[in-house]
N, C-alpha and C. Protein backbone atom coordinates (compact mmCIF):
# COMPACT_ATOMS: atom_id res chain seq x y z
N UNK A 1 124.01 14.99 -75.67
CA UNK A 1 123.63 14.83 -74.28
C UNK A 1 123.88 13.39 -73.81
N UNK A 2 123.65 12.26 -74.72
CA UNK A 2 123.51 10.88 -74.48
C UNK A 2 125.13 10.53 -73.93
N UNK A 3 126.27 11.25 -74.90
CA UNK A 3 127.60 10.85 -74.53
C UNK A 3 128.14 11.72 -73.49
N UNK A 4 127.60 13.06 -72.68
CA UNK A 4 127.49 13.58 -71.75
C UNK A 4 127.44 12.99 -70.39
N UNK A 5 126.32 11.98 -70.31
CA UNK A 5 125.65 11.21 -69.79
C UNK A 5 126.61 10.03 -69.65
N UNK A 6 126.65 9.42 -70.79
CA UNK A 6 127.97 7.89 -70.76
C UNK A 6 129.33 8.25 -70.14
N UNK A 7 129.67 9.51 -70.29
CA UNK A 7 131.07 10.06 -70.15
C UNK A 7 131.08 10.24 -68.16
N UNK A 8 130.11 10.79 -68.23
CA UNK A 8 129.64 11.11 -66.14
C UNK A 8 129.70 9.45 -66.05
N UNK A 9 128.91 8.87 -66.21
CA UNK A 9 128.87 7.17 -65.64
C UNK A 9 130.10 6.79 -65.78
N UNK A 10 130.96 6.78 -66.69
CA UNK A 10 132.25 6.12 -66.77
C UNK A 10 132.84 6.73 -65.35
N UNK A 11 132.64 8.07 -65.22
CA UNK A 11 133.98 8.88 -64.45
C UNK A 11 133.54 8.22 -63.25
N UNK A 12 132.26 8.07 -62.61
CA UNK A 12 131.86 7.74 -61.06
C UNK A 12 132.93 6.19 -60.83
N UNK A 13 133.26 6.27 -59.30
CA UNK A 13 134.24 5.41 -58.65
C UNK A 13 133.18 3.99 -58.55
N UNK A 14 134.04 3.18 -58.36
CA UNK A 14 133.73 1.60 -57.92
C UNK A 14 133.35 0.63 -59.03
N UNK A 15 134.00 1.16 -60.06
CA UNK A 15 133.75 0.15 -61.50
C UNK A 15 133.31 -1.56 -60.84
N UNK A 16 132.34 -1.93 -61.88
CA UNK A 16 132.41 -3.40 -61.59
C UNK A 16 132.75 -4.40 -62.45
N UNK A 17 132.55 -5.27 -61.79
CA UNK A 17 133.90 -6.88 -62.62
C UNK A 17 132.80 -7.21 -63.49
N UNK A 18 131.36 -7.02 -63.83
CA UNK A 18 130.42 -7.58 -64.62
C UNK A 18 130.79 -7.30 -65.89
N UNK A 19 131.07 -8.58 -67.15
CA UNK A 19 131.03 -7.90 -68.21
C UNK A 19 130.07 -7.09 -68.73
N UNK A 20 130.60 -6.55 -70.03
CA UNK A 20 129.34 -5.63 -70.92
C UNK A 20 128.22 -6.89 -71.60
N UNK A 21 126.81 -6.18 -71.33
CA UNK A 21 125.77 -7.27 -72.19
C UNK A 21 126.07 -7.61 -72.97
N UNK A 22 124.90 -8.92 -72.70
CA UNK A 22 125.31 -9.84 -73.68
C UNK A 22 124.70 -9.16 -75.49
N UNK A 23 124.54 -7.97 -76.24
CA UNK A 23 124.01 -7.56 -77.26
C UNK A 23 125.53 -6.45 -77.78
N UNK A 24 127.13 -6.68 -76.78
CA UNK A 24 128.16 -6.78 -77.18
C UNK A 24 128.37 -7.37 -78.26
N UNK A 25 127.62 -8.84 -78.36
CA UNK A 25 128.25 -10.15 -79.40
C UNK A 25 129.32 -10.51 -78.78
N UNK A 26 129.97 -11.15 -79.82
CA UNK A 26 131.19 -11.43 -79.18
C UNK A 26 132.48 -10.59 -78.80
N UNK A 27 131.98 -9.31 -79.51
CA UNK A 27 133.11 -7.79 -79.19
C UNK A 27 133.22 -8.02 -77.89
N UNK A 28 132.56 -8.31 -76.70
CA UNK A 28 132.38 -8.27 -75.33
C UNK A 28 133.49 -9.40 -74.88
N UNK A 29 134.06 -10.25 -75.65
CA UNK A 29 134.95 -11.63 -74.85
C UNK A 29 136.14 -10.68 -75.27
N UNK A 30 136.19 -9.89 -75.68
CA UNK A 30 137.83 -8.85 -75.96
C UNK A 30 137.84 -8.05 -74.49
N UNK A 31 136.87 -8.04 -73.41
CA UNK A 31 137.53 -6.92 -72.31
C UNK A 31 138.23 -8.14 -71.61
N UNK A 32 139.15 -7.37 -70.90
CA UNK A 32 140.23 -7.83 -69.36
C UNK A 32 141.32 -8.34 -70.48
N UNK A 33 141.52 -7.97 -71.74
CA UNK A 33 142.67 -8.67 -72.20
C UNK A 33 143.07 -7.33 -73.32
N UNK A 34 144.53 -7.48 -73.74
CA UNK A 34 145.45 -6.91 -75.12
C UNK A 34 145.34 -7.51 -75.72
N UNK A 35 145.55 -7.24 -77.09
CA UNK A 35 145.57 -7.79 -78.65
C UNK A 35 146.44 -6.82 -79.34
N UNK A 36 147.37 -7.39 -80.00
CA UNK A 36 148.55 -7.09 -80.64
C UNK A 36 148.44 -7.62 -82.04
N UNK A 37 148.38 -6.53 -83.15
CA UNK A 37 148.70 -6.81 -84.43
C UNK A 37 149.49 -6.16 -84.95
N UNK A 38 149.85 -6.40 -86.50
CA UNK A 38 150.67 -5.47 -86.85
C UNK A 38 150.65 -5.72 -88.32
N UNK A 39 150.50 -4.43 -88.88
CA UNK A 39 149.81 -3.89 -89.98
C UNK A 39 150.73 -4.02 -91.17
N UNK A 40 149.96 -4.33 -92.16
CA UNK A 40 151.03 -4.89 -93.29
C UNK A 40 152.14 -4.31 -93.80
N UNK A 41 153.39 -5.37 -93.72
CA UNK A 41 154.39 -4.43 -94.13
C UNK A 41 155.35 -3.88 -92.76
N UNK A 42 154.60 -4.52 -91.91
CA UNK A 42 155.13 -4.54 -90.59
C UNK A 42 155.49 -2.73 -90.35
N UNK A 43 154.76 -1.53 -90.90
CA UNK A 43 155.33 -0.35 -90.80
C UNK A 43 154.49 -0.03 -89.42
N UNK A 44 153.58 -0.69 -88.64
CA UNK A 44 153.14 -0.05 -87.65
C UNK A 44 152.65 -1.27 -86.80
N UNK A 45 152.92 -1.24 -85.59
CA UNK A 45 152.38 -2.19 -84.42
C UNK A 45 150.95 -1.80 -84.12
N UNK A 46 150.11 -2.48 -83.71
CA UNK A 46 148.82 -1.42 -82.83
C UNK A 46 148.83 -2.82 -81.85
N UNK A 47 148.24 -2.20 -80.65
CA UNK A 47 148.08 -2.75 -79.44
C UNK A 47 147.02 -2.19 -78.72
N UNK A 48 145.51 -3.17 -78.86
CA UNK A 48 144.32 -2.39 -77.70
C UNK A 48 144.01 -3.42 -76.81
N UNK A 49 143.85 -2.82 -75.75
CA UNK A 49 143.30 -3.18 -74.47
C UNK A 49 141.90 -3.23 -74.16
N UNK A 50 141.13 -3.55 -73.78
CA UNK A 50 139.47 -3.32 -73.62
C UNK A 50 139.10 -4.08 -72.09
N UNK A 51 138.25 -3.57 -71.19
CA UNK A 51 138.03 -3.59 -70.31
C UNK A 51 136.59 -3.82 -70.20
N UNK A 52 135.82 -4.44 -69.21
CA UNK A 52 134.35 -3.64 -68.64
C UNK A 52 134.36 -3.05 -67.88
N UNK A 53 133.53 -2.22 -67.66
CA UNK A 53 132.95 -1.53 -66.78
C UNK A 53 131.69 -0.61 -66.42
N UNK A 54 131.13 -0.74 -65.19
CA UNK A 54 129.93 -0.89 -64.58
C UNK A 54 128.60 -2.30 -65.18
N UNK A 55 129.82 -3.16 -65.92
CA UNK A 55 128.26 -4.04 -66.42
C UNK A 55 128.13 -3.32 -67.36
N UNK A 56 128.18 -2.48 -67.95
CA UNK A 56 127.28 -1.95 -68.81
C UNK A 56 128.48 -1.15 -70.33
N UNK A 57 129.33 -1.21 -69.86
CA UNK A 57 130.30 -0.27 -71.06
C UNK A 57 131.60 -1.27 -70.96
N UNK A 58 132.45 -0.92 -72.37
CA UNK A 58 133.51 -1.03 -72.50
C UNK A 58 134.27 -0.01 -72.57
N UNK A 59 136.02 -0.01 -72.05
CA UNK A 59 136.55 1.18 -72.74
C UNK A 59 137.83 0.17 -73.31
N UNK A 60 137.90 1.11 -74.24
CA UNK A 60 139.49 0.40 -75.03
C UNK A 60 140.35 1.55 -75.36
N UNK A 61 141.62 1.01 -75.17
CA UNK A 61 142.60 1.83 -75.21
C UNK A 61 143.28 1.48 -76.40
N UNK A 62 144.44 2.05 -77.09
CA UNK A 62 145.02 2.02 -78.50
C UNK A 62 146.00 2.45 -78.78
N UNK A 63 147.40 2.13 -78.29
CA UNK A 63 148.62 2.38 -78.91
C UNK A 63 149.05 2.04 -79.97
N UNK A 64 149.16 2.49 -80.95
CA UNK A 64 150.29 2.64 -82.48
C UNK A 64 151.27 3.16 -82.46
N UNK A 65 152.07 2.14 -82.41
CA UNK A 65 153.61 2.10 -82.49
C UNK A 65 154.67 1.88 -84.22
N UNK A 66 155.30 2.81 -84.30
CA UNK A 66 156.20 2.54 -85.49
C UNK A 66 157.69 2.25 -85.00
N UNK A 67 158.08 0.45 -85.25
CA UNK A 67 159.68 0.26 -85.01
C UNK A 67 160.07 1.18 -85.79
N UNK A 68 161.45 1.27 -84.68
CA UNK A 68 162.67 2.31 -85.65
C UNK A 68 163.70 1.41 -84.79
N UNK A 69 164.60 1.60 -85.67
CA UNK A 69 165.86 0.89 -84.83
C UNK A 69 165.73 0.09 -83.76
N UNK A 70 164.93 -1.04 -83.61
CA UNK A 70 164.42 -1.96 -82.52
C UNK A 70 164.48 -1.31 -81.57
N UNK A 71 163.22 -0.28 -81.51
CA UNK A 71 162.69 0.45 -80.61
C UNK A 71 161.25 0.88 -81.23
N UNK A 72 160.46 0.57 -80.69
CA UNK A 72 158.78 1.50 -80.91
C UNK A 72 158.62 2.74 -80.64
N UNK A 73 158.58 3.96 -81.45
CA UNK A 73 158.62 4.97 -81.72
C UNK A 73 156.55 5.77 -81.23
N UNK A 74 156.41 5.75 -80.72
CA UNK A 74 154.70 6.60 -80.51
C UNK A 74 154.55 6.71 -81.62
N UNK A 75 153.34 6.34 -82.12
CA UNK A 75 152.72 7.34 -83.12
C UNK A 75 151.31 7.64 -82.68
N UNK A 76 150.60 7.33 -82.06
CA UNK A 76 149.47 7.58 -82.04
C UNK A 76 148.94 6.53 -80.77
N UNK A 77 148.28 7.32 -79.38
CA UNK A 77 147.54 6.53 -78.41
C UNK A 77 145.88 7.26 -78.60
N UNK A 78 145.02 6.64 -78.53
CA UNK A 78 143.69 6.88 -78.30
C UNK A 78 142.79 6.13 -77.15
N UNK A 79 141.91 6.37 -76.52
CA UNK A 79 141.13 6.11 -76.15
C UNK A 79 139.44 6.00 -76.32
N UNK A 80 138.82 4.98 -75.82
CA UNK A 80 137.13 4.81 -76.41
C UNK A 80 136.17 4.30 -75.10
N UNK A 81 135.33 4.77 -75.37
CA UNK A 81 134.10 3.79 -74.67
C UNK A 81 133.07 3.70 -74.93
N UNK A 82 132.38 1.80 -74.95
CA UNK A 82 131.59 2.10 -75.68
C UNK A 82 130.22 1.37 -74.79
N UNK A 83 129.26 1.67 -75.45
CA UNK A 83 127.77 1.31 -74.61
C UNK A 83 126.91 0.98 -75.74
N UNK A 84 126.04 0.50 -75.46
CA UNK A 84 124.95 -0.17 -76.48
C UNK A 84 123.38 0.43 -76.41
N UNK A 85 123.47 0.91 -77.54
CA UNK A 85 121.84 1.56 -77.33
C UNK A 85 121.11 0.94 -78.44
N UNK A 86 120.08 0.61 -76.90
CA UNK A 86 118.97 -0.60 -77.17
C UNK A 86 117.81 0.01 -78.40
N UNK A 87 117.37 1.46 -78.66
CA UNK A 87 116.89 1.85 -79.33
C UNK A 87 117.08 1.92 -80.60
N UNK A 88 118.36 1.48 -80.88
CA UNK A 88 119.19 2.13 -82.20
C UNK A 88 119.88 0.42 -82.68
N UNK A 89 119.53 -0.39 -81.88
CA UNK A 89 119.91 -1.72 -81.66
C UNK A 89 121.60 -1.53 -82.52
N UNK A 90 122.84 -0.64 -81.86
CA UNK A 90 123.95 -0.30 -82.04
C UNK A 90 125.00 -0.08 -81.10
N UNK A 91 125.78 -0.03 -80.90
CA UNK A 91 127.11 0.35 -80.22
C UNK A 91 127.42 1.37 -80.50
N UNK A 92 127.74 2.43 -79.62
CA UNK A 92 127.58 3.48 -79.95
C UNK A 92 129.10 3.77 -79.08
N UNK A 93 130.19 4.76 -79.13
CA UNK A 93 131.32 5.20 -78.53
C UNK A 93 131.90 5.98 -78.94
N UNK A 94 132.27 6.51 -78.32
CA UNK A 94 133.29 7.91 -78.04
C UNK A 94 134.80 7.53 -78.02
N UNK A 95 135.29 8.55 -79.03
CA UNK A 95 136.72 7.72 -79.08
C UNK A 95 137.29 9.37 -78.98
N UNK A 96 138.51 9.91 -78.24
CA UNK A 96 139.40 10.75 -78.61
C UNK A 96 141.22 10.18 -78.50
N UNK A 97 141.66 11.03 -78.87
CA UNK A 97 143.72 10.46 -79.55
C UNK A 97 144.54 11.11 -79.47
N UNK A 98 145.61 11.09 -79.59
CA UNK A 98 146.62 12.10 -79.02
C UNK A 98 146.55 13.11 -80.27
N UNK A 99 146.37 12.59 -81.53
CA UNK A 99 146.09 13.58 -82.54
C UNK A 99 144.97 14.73 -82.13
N UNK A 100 144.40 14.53 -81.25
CA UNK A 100 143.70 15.71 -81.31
C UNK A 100 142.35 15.71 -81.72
N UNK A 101 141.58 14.06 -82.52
CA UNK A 101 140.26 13.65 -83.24
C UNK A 101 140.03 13.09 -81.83
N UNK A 102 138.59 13.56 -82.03
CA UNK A 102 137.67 12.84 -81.34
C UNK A 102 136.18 12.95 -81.84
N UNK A 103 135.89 12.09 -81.71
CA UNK A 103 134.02 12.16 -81.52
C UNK A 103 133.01 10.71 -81.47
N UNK A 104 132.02 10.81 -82.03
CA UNK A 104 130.99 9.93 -81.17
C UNK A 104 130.79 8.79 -82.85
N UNK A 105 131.11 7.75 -82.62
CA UNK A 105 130.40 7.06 -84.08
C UNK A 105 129.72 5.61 -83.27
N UNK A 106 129.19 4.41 -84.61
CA UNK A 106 128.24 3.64 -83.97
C UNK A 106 129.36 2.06 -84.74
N UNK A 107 128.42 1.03 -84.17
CA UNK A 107 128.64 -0.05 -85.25
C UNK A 107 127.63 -1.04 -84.73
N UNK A 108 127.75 -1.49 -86.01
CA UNK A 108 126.38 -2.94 -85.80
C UNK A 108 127.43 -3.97 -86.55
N UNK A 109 126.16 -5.19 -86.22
CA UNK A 109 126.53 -6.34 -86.61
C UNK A 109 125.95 -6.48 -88.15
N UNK A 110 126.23 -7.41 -89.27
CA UNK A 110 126.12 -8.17 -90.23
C UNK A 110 126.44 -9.52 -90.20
N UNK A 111 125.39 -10.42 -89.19
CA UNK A 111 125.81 -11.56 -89.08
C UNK A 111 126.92 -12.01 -88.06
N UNK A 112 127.94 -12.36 -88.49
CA UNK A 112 128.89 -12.65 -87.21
C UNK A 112 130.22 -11.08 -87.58
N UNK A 113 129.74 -10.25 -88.46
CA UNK A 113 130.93 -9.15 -88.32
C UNK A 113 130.44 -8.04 -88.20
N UNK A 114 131.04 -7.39 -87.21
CA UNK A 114 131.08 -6.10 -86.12
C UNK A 114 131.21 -5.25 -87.54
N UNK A 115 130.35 -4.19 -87.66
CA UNK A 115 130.92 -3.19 -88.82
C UNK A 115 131.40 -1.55 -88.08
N UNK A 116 131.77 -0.79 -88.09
CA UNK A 116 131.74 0.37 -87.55
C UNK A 116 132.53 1.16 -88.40
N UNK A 117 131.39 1.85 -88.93
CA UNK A 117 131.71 3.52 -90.20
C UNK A 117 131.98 4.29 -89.59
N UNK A 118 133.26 5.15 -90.16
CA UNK A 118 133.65 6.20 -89.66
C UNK A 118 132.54 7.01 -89.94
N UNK A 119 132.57 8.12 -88.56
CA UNK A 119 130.93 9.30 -88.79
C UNK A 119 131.16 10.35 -89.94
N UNK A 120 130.51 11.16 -90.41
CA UNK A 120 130.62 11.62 -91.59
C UNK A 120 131.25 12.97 -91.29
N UNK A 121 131.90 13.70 -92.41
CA UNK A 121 132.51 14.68 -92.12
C UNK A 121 131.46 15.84 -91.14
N UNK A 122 132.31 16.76 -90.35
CA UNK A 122 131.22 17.97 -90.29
C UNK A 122 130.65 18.60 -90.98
N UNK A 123 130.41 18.75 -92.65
CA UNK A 123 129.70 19.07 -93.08
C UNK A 123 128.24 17.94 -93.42
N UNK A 124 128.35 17.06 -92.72
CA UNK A 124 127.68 15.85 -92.93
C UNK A 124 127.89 15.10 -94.37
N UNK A 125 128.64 14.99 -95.24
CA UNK A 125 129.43 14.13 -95.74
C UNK A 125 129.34 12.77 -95.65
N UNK A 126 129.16 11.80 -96.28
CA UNK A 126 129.93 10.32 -95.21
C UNK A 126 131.49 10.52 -96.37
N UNK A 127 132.33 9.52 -95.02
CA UNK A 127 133.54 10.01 -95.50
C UNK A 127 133.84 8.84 -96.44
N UNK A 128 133.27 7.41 -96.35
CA UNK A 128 133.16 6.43 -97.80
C UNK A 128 134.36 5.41 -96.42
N UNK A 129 134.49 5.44 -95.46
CA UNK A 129 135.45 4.36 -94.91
C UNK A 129 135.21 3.97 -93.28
N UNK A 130 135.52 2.47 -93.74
CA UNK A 130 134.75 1.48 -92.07
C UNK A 130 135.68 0.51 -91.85
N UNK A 131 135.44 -0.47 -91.18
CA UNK A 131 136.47 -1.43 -90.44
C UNK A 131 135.25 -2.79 -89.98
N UNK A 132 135.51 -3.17 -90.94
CA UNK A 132 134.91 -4.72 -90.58
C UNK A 132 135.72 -5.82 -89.59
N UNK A 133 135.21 -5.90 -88.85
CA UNK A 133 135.76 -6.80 -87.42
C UNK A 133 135.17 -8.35 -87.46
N UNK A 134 136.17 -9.24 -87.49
CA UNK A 134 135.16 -10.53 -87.29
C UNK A 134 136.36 -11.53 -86.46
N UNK A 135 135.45 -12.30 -85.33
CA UNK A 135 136.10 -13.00 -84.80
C UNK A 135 137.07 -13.90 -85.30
N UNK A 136 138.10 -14.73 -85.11
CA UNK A 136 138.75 -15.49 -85.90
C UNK A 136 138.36 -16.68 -84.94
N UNK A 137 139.12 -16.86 -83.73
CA UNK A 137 139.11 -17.88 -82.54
C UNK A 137 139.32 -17.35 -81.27
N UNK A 138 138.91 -18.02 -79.96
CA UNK A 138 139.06 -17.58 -78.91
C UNK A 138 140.31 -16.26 -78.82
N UNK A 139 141.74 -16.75 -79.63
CA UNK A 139 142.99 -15.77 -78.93
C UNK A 139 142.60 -14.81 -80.35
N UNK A 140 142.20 -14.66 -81.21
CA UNK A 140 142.14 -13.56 -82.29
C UNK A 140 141.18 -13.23 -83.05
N UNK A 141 141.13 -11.90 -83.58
CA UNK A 141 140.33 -11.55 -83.92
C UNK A 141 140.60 -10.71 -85.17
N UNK A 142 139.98 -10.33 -86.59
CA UNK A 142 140.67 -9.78 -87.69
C UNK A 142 140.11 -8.51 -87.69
N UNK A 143 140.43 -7.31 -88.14
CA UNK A 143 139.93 -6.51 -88.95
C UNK A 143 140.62 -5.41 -90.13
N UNK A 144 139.39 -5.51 -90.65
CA UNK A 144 139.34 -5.31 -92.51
C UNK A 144 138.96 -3.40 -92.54
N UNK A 145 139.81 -3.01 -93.62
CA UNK A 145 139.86 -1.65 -93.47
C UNK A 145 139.47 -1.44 -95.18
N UNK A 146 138.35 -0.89 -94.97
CA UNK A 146 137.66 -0.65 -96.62
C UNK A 146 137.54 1.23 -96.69
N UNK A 147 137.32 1.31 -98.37
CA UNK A 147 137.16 2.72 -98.22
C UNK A 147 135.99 2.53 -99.64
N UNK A 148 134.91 3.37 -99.72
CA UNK A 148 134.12 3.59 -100.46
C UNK A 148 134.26 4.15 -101.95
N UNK A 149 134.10 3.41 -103.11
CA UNK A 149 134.45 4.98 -104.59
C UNK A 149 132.46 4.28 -104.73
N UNK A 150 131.87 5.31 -104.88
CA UNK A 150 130.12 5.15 -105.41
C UNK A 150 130.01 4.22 -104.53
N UNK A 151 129.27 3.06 -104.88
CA UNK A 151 128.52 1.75 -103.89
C UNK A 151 129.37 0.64 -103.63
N UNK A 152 130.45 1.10 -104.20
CA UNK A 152 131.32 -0.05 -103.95
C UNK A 152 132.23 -0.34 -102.83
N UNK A 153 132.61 -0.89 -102.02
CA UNK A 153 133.70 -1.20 -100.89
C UNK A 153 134.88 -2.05 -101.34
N UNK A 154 135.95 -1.27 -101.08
CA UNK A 154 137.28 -1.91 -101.12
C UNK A 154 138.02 -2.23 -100.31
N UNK A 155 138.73 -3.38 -100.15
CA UNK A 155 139.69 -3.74 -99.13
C UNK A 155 141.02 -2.37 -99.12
N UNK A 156 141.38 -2.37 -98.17
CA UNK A 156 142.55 -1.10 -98.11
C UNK A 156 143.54 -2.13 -97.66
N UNK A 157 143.51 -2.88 -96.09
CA UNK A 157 144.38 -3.98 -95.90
C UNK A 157 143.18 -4.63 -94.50
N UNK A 158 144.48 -5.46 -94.05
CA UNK A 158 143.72 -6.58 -92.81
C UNK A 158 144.59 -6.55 -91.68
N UNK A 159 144.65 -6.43 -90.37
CA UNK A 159 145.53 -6.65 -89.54
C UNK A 159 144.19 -7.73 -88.50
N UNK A 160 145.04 -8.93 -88.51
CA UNK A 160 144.64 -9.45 -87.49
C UNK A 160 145.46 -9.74 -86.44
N UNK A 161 144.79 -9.50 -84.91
CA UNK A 161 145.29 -9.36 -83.77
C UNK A 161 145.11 -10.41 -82.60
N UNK A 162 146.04 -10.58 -82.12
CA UNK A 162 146.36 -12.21 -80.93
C UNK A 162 145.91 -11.48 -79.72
N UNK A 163 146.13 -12.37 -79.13
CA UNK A 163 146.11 -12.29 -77.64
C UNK A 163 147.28 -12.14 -77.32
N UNK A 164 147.56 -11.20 -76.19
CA UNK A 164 148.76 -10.64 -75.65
C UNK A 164 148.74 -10.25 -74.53
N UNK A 165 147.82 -11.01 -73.58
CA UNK A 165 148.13 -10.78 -72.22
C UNK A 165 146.57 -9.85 -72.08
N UNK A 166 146.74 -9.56 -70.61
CA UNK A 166 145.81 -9.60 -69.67
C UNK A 166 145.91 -7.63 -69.80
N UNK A 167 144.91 -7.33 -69.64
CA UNK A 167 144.53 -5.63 -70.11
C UNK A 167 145.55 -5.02 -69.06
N UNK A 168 145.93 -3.65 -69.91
CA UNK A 168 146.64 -2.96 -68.82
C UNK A 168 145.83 -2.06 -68.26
């Protein structure tokens, strides 16, 4: 019902220029701009956009691109938005993709890094894999792609992403 609710507020007209609160962190200095990385091995570009809107939400957008013959080939666009619930002291968003996934997951902070676990399978599962986000400097920002065996977390890889201009 809650993302029912977030999803109607997004759709209503007259978005405003206020960023998202300040309990964003610093995830919140990423709207009105792109960030461009590209994933080790150079086999895939990604490019997100993030925006505010109403004061109160972000949405980010997400193209993954694979060069082929100096040309970027689609592989994958998604979309998200996200809002902060004060009860759950989390970020909470809705993401769906041209693949066809969608659904609702959270992330918190650990200090100065953004964590956000993928939600657990539908059988309620956790699926053992997250994305640690941490600022670098004003134009960039890194994130770390781990996957779970028992209690342990492993690095998978890192793409950190620049600044690339002003949101589309």
């Amino acid at each position: 019902m809650n993302v029912l609710i977030l999803l109607v507020a997004v759709a209503q007209p007259g978005a405003g220029t206020a960023g998202p609160p300040a309990e964003f962190g610093w995830f919140r200095e990423l709207a009105g701009a792109c960030w461009q990385g590209d994933h080790p091995g150079s086999i895939m570009r990604d490019r997100q956009c993030y925006s505010a809107q109403f004061g109160r939400f972000m949405r980010g957008t997400i193209r993954i691109t694979r060069p082929r013959d100096g040309q970027s080939a689609p592989a994958h666009h998604g979309d998200s938005v996200f809002a902060w619930d004060a009860g759950r002291q989390r970020l909470i968003f809705y993401f769906w993709g041209s693949d066809g996934q969608h659904g609702v997951s959270e992330g918190y902070y650990e200090g100065d890094a953004l964590i956000f676990e993928q939600p657990p399978t539908s059988g309620g599962q956790p699926v053992g894999r997250r994305t640690i986000w941490r600022r670098v400097d004003a134009d960039h920002f890194r994130v770390t792609v781990q996957m779970r065996s028992h209690a342990i977390w492993t690095d998978r890889f890192t793409v950190t992403y620049e600044r690339s201009g002003a949101g589309d």
